[in-house]
Protein backbone atom coordinates (compact mmCIF):
# COMPACT_ATOMS: atom_id res chain seq x y z
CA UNK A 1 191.31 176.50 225.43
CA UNK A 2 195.24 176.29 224.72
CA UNK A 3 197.09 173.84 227.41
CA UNK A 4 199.48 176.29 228.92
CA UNK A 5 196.01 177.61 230.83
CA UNK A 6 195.68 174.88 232.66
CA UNK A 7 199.22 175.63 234.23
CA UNK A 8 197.90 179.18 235.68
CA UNK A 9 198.19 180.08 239.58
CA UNK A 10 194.62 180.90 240.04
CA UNK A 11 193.57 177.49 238.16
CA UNK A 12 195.98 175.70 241.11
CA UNK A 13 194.32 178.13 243.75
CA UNK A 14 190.74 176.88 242.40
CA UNK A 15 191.89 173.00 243.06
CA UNK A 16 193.46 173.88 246.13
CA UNK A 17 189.91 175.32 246.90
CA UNK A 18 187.70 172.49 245.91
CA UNK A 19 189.64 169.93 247.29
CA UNK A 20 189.95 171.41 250.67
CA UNK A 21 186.42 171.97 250.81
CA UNK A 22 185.73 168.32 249.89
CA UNK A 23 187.96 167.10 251.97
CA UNK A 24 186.69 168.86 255.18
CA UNK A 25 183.53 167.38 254.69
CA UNK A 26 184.51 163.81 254.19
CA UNK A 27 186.77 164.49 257.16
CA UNK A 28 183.90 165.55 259.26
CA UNK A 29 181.91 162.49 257.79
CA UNK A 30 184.35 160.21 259.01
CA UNK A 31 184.51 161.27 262.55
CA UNK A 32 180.53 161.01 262.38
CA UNK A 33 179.99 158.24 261.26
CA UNK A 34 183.19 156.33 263.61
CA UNK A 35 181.98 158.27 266.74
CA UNK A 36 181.04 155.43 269.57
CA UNK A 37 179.00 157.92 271.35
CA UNK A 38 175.89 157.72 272.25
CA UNK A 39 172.92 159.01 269.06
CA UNK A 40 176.52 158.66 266.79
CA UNK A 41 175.99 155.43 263.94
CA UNK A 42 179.18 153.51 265.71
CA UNK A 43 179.95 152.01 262.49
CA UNK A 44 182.61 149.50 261.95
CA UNK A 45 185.77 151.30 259.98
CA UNK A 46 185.30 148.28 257.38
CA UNK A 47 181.66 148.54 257.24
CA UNK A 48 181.94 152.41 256.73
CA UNK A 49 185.06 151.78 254.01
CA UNK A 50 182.46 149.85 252.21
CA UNK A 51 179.54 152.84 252.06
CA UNK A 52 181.79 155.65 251.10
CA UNK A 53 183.94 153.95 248.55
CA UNK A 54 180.81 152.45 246.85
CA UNK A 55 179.34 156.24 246.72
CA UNK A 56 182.83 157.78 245.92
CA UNK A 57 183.59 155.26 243.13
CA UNK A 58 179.82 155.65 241.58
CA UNK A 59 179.85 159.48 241.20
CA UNK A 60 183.68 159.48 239.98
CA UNK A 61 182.72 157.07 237.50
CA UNK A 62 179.66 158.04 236.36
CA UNK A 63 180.32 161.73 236.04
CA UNK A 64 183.86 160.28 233.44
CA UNK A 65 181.18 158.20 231.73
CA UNK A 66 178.94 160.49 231.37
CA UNK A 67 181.06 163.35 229.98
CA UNK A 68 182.96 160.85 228.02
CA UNK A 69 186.08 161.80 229.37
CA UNK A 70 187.74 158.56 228.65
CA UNK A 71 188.61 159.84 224.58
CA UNK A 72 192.76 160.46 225.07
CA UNK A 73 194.42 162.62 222.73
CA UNK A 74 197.46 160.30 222.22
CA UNK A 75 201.05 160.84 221.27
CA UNK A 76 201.41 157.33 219.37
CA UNK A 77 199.37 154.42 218.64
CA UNK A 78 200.63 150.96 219.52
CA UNK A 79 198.98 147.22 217.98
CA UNK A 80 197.11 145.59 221.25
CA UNK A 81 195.47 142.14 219.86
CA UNK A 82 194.86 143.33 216.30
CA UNK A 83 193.85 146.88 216.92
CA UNK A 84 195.51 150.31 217.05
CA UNK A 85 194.88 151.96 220.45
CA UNK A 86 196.69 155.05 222.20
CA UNK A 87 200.28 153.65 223.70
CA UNK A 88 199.31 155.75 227.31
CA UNK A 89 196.05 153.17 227.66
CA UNK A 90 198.42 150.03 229.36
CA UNK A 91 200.18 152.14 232.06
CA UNK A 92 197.32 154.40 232.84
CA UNK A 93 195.32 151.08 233.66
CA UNK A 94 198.36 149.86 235.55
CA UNK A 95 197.67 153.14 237.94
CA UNK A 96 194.05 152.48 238.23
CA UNK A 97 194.62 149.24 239.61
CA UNK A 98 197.49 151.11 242.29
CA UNK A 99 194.70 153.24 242.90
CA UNK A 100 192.41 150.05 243.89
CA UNK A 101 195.15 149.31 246.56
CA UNK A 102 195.60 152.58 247.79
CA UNK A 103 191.98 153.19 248.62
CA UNK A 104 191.70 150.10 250.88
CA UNK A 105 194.91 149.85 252.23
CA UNK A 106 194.59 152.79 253.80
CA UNK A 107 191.72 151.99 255.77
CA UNK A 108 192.82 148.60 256.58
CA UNK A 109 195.88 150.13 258.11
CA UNK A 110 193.95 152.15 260.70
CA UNK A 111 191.80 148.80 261.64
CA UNK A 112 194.41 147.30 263.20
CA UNK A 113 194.36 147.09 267.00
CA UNK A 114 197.38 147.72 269.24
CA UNK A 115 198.64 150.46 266.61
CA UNK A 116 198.64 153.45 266.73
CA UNK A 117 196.11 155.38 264.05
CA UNK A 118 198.24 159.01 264.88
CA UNK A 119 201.87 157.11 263.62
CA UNK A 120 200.32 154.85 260.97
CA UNK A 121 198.33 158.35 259.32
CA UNK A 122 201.98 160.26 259.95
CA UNK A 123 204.12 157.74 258.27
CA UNK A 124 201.61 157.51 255.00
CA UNK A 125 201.11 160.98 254.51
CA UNK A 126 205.01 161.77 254.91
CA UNK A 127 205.84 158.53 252.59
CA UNK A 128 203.57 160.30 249.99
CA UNK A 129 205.67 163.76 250.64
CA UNK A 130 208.98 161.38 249.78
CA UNK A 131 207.85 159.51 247.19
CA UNK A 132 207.08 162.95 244.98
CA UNK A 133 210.95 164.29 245.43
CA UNK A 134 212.36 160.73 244.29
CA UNK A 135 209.83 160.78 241.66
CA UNK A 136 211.47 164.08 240.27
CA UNK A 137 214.98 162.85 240.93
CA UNK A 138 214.47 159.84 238.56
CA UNK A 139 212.34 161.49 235.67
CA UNK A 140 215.31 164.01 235.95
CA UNK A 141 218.17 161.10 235.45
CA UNK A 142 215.97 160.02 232.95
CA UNK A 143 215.39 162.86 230.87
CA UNK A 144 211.74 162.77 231.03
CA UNK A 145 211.65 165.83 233.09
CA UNK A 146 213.32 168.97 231.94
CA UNK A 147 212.80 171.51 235.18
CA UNK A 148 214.64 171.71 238.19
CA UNK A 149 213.36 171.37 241.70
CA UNK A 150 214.05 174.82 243.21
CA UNK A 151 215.45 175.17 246.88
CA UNK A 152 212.31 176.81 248.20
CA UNK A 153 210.68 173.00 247.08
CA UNK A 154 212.81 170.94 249.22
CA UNK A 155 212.86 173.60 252.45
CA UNK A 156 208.66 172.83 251.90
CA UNK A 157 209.25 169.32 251.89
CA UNK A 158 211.28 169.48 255.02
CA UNK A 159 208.95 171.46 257.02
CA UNK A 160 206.04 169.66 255.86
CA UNK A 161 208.14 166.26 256.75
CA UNK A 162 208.61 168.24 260.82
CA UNK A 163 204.81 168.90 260.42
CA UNK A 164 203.81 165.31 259.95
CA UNK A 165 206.61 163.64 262.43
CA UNK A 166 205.55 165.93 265.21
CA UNK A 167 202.44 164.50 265.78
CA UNK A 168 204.62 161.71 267.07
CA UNK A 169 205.93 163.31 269.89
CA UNK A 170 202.64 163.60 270.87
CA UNK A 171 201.44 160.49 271.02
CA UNK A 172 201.91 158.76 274.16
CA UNK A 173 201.48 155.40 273.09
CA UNK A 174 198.13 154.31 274.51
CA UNK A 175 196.72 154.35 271.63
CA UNK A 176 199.15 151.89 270.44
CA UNK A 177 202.63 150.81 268.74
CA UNK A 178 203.92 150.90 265.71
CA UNK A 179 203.11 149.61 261.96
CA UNK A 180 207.04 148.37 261.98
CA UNK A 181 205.77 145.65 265.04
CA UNK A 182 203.20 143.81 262.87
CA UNK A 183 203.79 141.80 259.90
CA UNK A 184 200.48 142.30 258.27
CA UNK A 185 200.14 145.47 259.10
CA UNK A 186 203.63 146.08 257.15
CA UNK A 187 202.64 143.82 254.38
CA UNK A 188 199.45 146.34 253.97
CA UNK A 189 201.75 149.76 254.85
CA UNK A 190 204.42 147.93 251.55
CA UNK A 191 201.56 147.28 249.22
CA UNK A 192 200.61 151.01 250.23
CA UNK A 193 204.14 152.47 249.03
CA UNK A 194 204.38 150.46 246.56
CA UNK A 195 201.06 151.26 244.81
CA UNK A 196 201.29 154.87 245.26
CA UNK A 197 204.88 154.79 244.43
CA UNK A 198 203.59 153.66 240.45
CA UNK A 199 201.13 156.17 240.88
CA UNK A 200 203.03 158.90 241.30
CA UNK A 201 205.20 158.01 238.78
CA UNK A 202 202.91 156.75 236.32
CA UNK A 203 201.14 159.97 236.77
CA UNK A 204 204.33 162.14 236.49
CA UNK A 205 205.60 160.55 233.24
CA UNK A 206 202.30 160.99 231.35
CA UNK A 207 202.35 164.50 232.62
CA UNK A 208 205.93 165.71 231.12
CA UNK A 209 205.62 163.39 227.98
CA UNK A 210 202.48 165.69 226.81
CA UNK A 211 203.03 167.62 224.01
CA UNK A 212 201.88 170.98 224.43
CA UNK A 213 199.55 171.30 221.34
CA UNK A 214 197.33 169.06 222.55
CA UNK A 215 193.67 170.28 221.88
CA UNK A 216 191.76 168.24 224.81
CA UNK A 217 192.69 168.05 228.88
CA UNK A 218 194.23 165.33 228.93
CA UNK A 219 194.53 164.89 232.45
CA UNK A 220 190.96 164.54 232.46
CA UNK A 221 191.29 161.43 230.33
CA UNK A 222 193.99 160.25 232.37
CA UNK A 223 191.53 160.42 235.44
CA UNK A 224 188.80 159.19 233.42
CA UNK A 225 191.08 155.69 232.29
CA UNK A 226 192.39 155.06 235.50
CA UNK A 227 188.81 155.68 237.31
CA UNK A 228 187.48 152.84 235.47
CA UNK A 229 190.02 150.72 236.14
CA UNK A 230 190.29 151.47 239.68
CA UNK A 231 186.58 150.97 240.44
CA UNK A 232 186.66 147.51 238.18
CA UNK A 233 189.57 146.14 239.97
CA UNK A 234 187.75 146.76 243.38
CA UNK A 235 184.51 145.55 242.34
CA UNK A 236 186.29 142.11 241.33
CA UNK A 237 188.26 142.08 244.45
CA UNK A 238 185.14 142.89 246.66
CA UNK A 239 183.18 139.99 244.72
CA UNK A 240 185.90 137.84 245.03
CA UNK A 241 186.49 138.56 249.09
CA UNK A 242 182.61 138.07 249.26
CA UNK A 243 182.16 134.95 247.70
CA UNK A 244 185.56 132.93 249.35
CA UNK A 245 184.36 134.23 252.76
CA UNK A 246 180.75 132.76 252.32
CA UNK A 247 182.02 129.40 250.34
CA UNK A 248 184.62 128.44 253.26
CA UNK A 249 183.27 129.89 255.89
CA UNK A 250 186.18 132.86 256.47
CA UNK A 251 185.81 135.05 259.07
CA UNK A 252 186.79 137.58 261.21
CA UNK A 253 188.12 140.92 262.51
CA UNK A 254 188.03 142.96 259.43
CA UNK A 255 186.63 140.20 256.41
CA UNK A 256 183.23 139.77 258.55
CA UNK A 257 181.68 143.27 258.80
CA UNK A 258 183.18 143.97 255.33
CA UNK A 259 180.98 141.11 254.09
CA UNK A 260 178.35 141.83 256.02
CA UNK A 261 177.93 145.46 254.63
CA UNK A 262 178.09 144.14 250.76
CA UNK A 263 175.39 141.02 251.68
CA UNK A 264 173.03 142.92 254.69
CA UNK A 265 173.78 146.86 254.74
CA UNK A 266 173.00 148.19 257.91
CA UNK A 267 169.27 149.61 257.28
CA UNK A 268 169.51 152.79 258.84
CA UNK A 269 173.49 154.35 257.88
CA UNK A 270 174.28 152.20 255.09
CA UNK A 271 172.48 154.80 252.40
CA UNK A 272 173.85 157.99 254.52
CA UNK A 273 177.25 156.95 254.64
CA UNK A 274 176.94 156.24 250.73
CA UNK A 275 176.21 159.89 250.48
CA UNK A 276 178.41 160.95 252.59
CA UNK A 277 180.50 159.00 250.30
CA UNK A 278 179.86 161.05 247.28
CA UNK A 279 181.83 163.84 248.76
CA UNK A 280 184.73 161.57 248.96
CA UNK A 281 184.85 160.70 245.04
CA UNK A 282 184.59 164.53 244.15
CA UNK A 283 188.05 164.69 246.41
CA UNK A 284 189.43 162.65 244.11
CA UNK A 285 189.11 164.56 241.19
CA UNK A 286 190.73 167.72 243.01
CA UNK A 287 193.59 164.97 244.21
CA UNK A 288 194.33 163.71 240.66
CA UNK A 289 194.30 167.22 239.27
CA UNK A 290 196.36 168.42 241.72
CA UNK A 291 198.89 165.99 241.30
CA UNK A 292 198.91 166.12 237.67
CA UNK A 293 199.10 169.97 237.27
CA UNK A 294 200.76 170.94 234.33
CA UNK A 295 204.27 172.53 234.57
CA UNK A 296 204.80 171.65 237.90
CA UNK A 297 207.45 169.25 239.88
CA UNK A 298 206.20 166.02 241.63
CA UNK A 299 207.75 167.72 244.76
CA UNK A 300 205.82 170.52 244.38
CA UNK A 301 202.31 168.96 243.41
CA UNK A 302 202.56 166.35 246.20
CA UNK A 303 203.51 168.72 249.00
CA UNK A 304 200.17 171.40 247.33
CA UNK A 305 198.26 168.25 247.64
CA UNK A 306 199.31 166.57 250.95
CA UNK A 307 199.39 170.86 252.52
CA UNK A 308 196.03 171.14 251.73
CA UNK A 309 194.82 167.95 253.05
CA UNK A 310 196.48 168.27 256.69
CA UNK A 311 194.72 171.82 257.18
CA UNK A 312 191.49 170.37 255.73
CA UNK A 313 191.88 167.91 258.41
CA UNK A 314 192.66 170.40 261.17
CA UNK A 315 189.64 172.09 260.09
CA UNK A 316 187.46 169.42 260.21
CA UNK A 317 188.80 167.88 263.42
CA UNK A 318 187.29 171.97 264.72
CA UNK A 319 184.16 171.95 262.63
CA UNK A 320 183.45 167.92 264.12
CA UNK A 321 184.20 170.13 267.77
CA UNK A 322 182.08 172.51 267.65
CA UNK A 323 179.26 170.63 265.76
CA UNK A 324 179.49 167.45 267.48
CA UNK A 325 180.83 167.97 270.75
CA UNK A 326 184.06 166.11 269.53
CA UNK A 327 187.50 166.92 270.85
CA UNK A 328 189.29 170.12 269.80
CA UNK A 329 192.83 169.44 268.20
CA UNK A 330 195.52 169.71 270.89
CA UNK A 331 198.75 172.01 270.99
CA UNK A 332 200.93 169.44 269.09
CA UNK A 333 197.94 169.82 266.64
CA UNK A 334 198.79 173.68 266.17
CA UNK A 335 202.71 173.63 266.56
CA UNK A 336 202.63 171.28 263.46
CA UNK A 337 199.98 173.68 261.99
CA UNK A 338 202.71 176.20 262.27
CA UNK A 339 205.13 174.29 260.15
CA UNK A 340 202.72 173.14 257.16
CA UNK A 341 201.82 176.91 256.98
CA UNK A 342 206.19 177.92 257.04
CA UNK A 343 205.77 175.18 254.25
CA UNK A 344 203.00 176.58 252.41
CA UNK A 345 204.99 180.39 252.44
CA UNK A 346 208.02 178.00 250.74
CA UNK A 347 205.92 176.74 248.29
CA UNK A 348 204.51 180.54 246.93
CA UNK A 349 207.89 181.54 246.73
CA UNK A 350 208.23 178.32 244.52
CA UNK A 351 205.01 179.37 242.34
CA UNK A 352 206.34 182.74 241.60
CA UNK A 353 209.34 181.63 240.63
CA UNK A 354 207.87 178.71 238.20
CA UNK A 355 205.26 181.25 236.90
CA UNK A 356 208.06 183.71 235.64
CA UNK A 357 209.70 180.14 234.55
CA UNK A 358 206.45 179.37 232.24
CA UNK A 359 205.72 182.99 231.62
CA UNK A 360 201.62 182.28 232.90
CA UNK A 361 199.43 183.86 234.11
């Protein structure tokens, strides 16, 4: 299959697709398995981060190993220890281990008491949203990307920036303060930015240093290298965490019922939120894809990704509603529905104008 089909409008509307389904139903897992009422598992959010990364990380894995996804169609070859491997294999391992942060730090930062989850889940998704546009602006400097970001790009990014931010206004603090007020929590919220800030780039200069005659999908390898490093760096980490807690005798908040679900799962969730977890690791393949899509901006594949994440999680918040008897999103919810969808009419005027750009299909 020649490369430039992997940059059609209908293969992006197919990702959009699958990870929005995905993503609704790991949404809708986590409210289930979180919920405190009564017949609702009431799991810990470390306890739970332990189940569904452990069945996210196995199928993502396993389905690269299995397809042997992991050959890369380099562009050079560079001498590592007395061999000849592909130059890309260093940096792509570097983003697997970012990855490995970014999966935990995320949940860590909503396990913090006396802040807020709405603010700390706004700031993150809207750092994301800025770190794409200042990925472009270097690679542009640089020279290692060639388009432009078009207007209709940045108006998206603005309105999806309003979408995010809004849900500020409605927050009316009881639910806590800000990230900015504790110094772990902004240690965990830097290590965040940070890692996806290597990411993104990472991902982005692999992406428009392709030559276009190569025969394989190389994004797929891409995913498949950094999957195994991801899921080896938090294997390490988690045995590492595990066996300093039990030798001295750590505990507390967070370390103790992440412990306790690696050493004595809970016997009746621990093997349904693992499934539940499997969902979870088919989002990411739909995330890196989407983020990777060939012949597209980091602006633009950031904002596609992060769009179709926030209505994924309005929908589930309604499916969790009228499933579960959980609460329905609240007007703030739909005003800054409104602006991600203004953002998502900015970003088809984008797509038409990059398709007659890379004359696709």
């Amino acid at each position: 299959m020649p490369a430039k089909s992997h940059a059609s409008t209908s293969k992006l509307i197919e990702l959009c697709i699958g990870y929005f389904i995905f993503y609704v139903i790991t949404g809708v897992a986590v409210k289930f398995f979180l919920s405190t009422k009564a017949g609702f598992p009431g799991l810990d959010g470390m306890e739970y981060l332990v189940y569904n990364t452990a069945g996210g990380t196995i199928i993502a894995t396993g389905v690269v190993l299995i397809l042997k996804w992991y050959h890369l169609d380099s562009i050079k070859k560079i001498k590592f220890m007395g061999l000849m491997i592909p130059s890309e294999i260093p940096y792509i391992l570097a983003s697997g281990v970012c990855t490995a942060v970014v999966i935990p730090t995320t949940t860590l930062l909503y396990s913090f008491k006396g802040i807020s989850v709405m603010v700390a889940m706004v700031i993150m998704r809207g750092a994301v949203i800025i770190i794409g546009r200042v990925v472009d602006e270097i690679q542009i400097r640089q020279g290692i990307l060639k388009k432009k970001v078009f207007a209709e790009e940045n108006f998206a990014m603005m309105l999806a920036l309003v979408a995010v931010s809004i849900n500020i206004i409605g927050d009316d603090g009881s639910s806590g303060g800000s990230v900015f007020t504790s110094l772990p929590a902004m240690i965990i919220f830097g290590s965040y930015i940070m890692a996806y800030s290597f990411r993104i780039y990472i991902m982005n200069y692999y992406k428009n240093t392709r030559h276009d005659d190569c025969k394989k999908d190389t994004n797929k390898a891409f995913f498949a290298i950094e999957q195994i490093a991801s899921t080896s760096a938090l294997i390490m980490v988690t045995i590492a965490i595990v066996v300093l807690a039990k030798s001295l005798d750590i505990t507390g908040e967070r370390i103790t019922p992440f412990v306790n679900a690696v050493t004595a799962p809970n016997p009746t969730w621990s093997h349904w939120a693992f499934l539940a977890g499997l969902a979870y690791g088919v989002v990411a393949f739909f995330s890196v894809f989407l983020f990777m899509f060939k012949g597209r901006t980091a602006t633009f594949a950031g904002l596609v990704n992060r769009l179709t994440s926030l209505i994924a999680g309005t929908t589930s918040t309604l499916l969790f509603a009228y499933f579960f008897s959980g609460n329905y999103p609240e007007i703030i919810d739909w005003i800054s529905l409104l602006f991600i969808l203004g953002a998502v009419g900015f970003m088809a005027k984008a797509e038409k104008k990059r398709k007659k750009e890379l004359e696709i299909c």
